[in-house]
Every structure is written in structure tokens, then in C-alpha cells.
N, C-alpha and C. Protein backbone atom coordinates (compact mmCIF):
# COMPACT_ATOMS: atom_id res chain seq x y z
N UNK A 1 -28.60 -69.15 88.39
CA UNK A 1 -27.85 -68.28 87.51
C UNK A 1 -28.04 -66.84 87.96
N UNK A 2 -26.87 -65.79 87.95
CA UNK A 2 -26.80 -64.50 88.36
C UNK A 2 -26.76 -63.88 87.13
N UNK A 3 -27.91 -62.80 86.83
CA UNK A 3 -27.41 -61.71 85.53
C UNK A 3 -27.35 -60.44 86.20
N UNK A 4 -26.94 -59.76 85.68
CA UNK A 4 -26.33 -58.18 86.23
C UNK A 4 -26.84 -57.63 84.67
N UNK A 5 -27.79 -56.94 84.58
CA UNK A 5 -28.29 -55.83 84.23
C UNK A 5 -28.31 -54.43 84.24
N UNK A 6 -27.81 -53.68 83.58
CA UNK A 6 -27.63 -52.56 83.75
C UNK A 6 -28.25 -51.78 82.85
N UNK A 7 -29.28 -50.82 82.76
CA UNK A 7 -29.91 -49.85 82.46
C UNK A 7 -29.63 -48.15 82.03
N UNK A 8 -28.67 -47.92 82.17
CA UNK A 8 -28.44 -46.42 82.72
C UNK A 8 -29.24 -45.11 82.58
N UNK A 9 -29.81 -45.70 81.24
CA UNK A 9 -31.02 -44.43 80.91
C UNK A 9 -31.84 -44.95 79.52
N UNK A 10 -33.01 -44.48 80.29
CA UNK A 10 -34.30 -44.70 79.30
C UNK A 10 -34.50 -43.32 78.97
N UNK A 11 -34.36 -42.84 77.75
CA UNK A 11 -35.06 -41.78 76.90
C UNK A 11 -36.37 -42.21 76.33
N UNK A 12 -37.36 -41.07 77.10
CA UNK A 12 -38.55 -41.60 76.06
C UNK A 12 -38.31 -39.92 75.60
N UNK A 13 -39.23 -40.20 73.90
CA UNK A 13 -39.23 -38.93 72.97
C UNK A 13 -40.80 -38.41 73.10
N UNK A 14 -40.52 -37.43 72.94
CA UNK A 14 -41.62 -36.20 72.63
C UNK A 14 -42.85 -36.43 72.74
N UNK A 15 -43.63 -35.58 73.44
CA UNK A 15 -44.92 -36.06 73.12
C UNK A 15 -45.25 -36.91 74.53
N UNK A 16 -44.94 -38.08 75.25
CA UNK A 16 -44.55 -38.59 76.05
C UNK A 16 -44.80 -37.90 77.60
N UNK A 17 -45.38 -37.86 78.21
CA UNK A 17 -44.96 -37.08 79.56
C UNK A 17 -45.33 -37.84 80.89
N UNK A 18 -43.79 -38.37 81.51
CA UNK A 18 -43.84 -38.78 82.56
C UNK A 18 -43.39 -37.79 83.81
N UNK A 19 -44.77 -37.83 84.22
CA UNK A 19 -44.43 -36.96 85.73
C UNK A 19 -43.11 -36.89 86.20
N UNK A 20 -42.27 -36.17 87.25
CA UNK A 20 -41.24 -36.33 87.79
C UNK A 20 -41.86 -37.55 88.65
N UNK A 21 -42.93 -37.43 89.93
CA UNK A 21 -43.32 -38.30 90.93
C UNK A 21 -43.93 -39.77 90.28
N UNK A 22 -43.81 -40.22 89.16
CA UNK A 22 -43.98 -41.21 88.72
C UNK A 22 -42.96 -42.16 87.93
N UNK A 23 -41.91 -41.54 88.18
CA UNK A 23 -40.76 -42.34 87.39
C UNK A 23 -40.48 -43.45 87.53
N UNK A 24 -40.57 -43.82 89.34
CA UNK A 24 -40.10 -44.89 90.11
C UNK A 24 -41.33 -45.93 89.57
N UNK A 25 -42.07 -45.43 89.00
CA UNK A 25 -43.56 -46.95 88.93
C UNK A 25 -43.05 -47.06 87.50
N UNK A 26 -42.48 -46.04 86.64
CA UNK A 26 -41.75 -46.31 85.73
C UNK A 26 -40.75 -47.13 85.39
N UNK A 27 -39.90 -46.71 86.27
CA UNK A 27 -38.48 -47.91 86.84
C UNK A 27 -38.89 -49.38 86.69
N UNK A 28 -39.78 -49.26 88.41
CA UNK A 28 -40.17 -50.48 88.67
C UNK A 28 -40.98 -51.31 87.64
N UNK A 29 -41.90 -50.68 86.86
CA UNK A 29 -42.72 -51.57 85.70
C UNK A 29 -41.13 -52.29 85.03
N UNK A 30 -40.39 -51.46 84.34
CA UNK A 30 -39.33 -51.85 83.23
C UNK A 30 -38.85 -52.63 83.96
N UNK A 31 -38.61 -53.01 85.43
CA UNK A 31 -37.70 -54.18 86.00
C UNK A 31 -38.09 -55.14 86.59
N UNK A 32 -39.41 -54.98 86.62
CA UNK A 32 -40.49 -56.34 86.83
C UNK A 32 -40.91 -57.11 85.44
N UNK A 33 -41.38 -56.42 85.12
CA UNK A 33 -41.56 -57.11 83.37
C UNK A 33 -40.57 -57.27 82.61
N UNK A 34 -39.16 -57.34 82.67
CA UNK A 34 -38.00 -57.41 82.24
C UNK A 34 -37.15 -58.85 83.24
N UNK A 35 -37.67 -58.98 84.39
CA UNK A 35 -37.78 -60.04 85.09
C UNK A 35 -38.33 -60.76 85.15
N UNK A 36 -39.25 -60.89 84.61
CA UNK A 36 -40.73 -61.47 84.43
C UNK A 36 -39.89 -62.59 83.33
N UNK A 37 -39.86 -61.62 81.94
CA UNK A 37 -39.51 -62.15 80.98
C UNK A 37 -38.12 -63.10 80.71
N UNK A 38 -37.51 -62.87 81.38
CA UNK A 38 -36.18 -63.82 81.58
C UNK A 38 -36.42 -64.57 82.38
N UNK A 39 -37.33 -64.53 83.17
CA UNK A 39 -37.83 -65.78 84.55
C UNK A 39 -37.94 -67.01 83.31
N UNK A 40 -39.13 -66.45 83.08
CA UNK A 40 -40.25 -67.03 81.84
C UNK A 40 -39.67 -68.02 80.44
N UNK A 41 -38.74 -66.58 80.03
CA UNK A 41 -38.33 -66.81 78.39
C UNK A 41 -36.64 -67.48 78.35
N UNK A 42 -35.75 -67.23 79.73
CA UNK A 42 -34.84 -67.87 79.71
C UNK A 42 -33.85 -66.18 78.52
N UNK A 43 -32.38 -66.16 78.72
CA UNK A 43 -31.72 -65.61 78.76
C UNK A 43 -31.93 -65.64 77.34
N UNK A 44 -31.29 -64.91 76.25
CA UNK A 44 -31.25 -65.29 74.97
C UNK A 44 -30.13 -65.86 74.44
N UNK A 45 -30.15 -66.36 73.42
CA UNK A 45 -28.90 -67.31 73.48
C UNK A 45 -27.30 -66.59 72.88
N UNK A 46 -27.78 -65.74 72.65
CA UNK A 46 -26.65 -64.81 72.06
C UNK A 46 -26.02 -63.93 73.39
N UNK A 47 -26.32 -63.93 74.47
CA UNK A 47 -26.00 -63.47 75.58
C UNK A 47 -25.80 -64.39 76.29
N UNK A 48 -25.80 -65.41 76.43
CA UNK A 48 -25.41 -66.72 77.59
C UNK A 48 -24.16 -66.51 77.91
N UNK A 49 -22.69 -65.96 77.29
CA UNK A 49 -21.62 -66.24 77.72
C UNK A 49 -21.23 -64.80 78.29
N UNK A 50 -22.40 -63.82 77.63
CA UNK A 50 -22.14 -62.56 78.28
C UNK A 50 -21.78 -61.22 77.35
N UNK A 51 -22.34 -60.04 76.98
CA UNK A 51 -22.14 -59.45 76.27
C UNK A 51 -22.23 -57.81 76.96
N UNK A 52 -21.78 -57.27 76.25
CA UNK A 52 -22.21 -55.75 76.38
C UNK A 52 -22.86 -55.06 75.11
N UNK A 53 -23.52 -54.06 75.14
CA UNK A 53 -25.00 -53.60 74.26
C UNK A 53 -24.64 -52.14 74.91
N UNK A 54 -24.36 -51.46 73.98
CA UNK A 54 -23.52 -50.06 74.68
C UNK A 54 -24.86 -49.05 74.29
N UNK A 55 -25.75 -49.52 73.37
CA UNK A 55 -27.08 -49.21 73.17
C UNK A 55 -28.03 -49.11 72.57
N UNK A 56 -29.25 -48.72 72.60
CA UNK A 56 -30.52 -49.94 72.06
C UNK A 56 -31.35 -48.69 71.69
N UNK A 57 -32.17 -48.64 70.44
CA UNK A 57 -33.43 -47.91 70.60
C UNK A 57 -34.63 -49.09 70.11
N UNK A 58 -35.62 -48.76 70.68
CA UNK A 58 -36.62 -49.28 70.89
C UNK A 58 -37.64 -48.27 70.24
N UNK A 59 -38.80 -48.92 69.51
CA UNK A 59 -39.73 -48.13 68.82
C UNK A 59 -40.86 -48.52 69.34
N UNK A 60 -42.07 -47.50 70.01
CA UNK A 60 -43.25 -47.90 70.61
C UNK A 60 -44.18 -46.99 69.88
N UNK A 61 -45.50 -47.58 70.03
CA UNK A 61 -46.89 -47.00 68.73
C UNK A 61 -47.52 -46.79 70.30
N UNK A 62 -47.61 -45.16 70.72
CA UNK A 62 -48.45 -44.95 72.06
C UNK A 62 -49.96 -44.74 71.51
N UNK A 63 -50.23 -45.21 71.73
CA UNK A 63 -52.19 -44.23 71.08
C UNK A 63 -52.78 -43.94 72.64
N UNK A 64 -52.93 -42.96 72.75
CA UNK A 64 -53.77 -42.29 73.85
C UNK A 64 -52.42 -41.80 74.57
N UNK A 65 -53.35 -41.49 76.00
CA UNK A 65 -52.68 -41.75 77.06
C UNK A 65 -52.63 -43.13 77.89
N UNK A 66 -50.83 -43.13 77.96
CA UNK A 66 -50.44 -44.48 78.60
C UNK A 66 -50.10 -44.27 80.06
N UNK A 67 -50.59 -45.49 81.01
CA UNK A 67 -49.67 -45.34 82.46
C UNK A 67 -48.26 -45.38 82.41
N UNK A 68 -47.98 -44.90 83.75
CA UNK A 68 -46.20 -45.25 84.00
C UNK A 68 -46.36 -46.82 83.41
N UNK A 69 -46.55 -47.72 84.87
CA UNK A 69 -47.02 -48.96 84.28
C UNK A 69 -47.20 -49.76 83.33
N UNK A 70 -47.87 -49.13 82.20
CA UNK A 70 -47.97 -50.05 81.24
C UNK A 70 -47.31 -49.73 80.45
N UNK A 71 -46.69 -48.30 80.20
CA UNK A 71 -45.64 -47.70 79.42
C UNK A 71 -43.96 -48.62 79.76
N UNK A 72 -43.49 -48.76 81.20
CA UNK A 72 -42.69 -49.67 81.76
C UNK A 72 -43.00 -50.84 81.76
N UNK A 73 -43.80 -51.62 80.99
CA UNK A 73 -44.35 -52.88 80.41
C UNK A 73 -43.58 -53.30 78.61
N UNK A 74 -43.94 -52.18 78.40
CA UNK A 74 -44.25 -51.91 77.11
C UNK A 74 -42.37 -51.69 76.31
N UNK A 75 -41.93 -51.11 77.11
CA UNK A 75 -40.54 -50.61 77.23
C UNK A 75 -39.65 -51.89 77.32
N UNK A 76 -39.86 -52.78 78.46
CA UNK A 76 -39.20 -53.89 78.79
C UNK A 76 -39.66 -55.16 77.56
N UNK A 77 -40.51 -55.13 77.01
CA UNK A 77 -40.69 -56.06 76.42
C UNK A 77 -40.20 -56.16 74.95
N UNK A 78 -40.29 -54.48 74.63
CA UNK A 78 -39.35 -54.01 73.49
C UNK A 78 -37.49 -54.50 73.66
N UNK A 79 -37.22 -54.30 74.63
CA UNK A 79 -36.08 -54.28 74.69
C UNK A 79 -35.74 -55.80 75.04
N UNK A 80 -36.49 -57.03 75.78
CA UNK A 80 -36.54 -57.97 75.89
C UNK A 80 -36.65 -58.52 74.01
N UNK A 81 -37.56 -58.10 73.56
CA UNK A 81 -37.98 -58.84 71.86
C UNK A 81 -36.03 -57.84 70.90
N UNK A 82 -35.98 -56.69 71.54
CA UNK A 82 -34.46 -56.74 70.84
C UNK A 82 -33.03 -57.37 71.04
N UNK A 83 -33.33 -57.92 72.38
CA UNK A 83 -32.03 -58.77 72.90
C UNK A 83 -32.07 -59.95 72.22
N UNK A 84 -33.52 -60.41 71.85
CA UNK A 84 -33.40 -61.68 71.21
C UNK A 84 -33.39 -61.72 69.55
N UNK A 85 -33.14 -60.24 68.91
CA UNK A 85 -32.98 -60.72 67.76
C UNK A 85 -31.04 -60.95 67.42
């Protein structure tokens, strides 16, 4: 099966600070763990025939300081747990 994913922009809010030179580990976390999870969890079923989602907010509880990494973990899995409601 082929999915086409499209992203166009992640806003994170305030408070938040991702380097310019760290975006890409940013990127890459949100599209590995977002791959991960559809490997894993299988498509959701409300999207099987195909939809568009013109757009999403996602709510995250940061305490401390977070990596690109785990912040692009954290991001994808939000948005993975909102595709499936």
C-alpha cells in the first residue's frame, strides 16, 4: 500500500525554541515516528479510502527542556492519536 502524506507546516507555540540548525532532526523525528506508527498501527480506518485534513492542532505538556528528537516524537504521535479519533 502507497500513502502520500503531506505535512506543510508544523507550528510549535511560544516558549518552545528550536534552533534554525536543528529543524531537519526535527523533520526527520516527525517522519520516522509517524512511519513507525502506521508501519505498526496500520492506517486508521476513517482514512482508508482517503481523505484530506486541511488542519490539525495538537496539544503537548513540555516540562523542561525537550530534544528536536523527542519533541518530533512527541508531535507525530499526537497527530497519529488525532487521525485516529
Amino acid at each position: 500500500m502507497n500513502l502520500n502524506l503531506r505535512i506543510s507546516e508544523i507550528v510549535i507555540g511560544e516558549g518552545v525554541d528550536v534552533p534554525r540548525s536543528m529543524r531537519r532532526v526535527l523533520q526527520a523525528a516527525v517522519e520516522t515516528e509517524l512511519t513507525r506508527l502506521l508501519a505498526e498501527k496500520g492506517l486508521p480506518h476513517n482514512l482508508e479510502k482517503g481523505a484530506g485534513i486541511p488542519g490539525m492542532q495538537v496539544d503537548l505538556e513540555l516540562k523542561g527542556k525537550t530534544s528536536p528528537d523527542h519533541l518530533g516524537k512527541m508531535v507525530a504521535q499526537s497527530i497519529y492519536a488525532e487521525l485516529t479519533k
